[in-house]
Protein backbone atom coordinates (compact mmCIF):
# COMPACT_ATOMS: atom_id res chain seq x y z
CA UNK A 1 -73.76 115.69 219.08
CA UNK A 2 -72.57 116.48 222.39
CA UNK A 3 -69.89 115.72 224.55
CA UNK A 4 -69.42 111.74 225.37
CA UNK A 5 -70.30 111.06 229.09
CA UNK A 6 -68.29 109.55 230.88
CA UNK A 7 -70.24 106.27 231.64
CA UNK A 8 -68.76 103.84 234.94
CA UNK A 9 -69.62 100.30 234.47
CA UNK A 10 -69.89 99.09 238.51
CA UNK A 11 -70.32 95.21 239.22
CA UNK A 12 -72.36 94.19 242.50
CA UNK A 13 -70.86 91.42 244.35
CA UNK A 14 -73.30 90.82 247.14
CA UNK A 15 -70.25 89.87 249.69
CA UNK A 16 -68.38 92.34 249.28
CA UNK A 17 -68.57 96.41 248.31
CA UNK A 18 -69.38 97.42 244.72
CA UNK A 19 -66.46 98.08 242.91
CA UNK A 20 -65.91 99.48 238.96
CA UNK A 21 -64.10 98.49 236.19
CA UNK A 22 -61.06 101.21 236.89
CA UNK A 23 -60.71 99.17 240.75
CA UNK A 24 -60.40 96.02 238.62
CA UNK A 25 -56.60 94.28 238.23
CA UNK A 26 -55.88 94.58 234.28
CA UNK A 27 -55.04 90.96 233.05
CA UNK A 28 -51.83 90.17 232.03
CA UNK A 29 -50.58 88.42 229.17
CA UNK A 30 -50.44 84.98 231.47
CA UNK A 31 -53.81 85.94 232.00
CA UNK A 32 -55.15 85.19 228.46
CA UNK A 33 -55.89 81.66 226.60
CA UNK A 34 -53.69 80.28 224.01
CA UNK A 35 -56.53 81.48 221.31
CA UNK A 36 -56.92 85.03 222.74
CA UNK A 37 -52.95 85.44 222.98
CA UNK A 38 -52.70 83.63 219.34
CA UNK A 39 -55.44 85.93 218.02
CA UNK A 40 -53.39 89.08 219.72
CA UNK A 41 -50.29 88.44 218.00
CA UNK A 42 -51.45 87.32 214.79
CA UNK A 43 -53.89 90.70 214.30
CA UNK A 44 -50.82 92.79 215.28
CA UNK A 45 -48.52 91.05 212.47
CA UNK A 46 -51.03 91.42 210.10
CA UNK A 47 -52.16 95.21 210.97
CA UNK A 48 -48.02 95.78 210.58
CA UNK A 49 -47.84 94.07 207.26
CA UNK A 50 -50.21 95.42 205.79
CA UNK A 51 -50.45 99.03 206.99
CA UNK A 52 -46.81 101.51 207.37
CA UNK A 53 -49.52 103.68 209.95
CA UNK A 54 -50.44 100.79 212.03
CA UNK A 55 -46.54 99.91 212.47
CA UNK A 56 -45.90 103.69 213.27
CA UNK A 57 -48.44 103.33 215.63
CA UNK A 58 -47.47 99.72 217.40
CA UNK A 59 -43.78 101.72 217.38
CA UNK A 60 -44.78 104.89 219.15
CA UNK A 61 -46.74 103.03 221.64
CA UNK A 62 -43.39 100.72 222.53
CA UNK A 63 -41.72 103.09 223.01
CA UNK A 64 -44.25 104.84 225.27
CA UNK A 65 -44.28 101.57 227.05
CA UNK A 66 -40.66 101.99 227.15
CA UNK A 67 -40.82 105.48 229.15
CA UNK A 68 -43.17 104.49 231.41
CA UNK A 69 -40.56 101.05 232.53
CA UNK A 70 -43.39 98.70 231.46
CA UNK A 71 -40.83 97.11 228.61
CA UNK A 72 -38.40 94.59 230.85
CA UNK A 73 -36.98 92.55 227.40
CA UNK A 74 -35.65 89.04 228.35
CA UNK A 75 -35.34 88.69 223.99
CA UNK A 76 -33.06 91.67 223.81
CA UNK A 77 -31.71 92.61 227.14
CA UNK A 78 -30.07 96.12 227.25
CA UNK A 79 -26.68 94.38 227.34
CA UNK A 80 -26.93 93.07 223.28
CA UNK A 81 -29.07 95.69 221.97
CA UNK A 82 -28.63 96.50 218.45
């Protein structure tokens, strides 16, 4: 097989200029319903109880998240960290 293309997904709003996914705003965790933010959580618990690699994984990409200033904690501020 070759290479995967690199496919943009544009939207037409007749109003307005066409935009693409990339020029959307990402939503945020206010963004989601109660089942979609339930669903979230509960699939990450699970992956991390039952698989060491998926909790590797969800720790790696924390910390990433951590690098990059995305992690603010109000649960463990950097004045009671462990």
């Amino acid at each position: 097989m070759g290479k995967m293309q690199n496919l943009q997904i544009t939207l037409h709003n007749h109003n307005k200029n066409t935009i693409t996914m990339s020029e959307m705003p990402l939503p945020k965790w206010g963004d989601l319903n109660t089942y979609e933010r339930h669903k979230l959580i509960g699939e990450l618990i699970d992956s991390m109880i039952y698989s060491g690699e998926a909790l590797q994984h969800l720790q790696e990409t924390i910390e990433q998240f951590r690098l990059m200033g995305y992690v603010k904690s109000i649960i463990l501020p950097e004045t009671n960290e462990i």
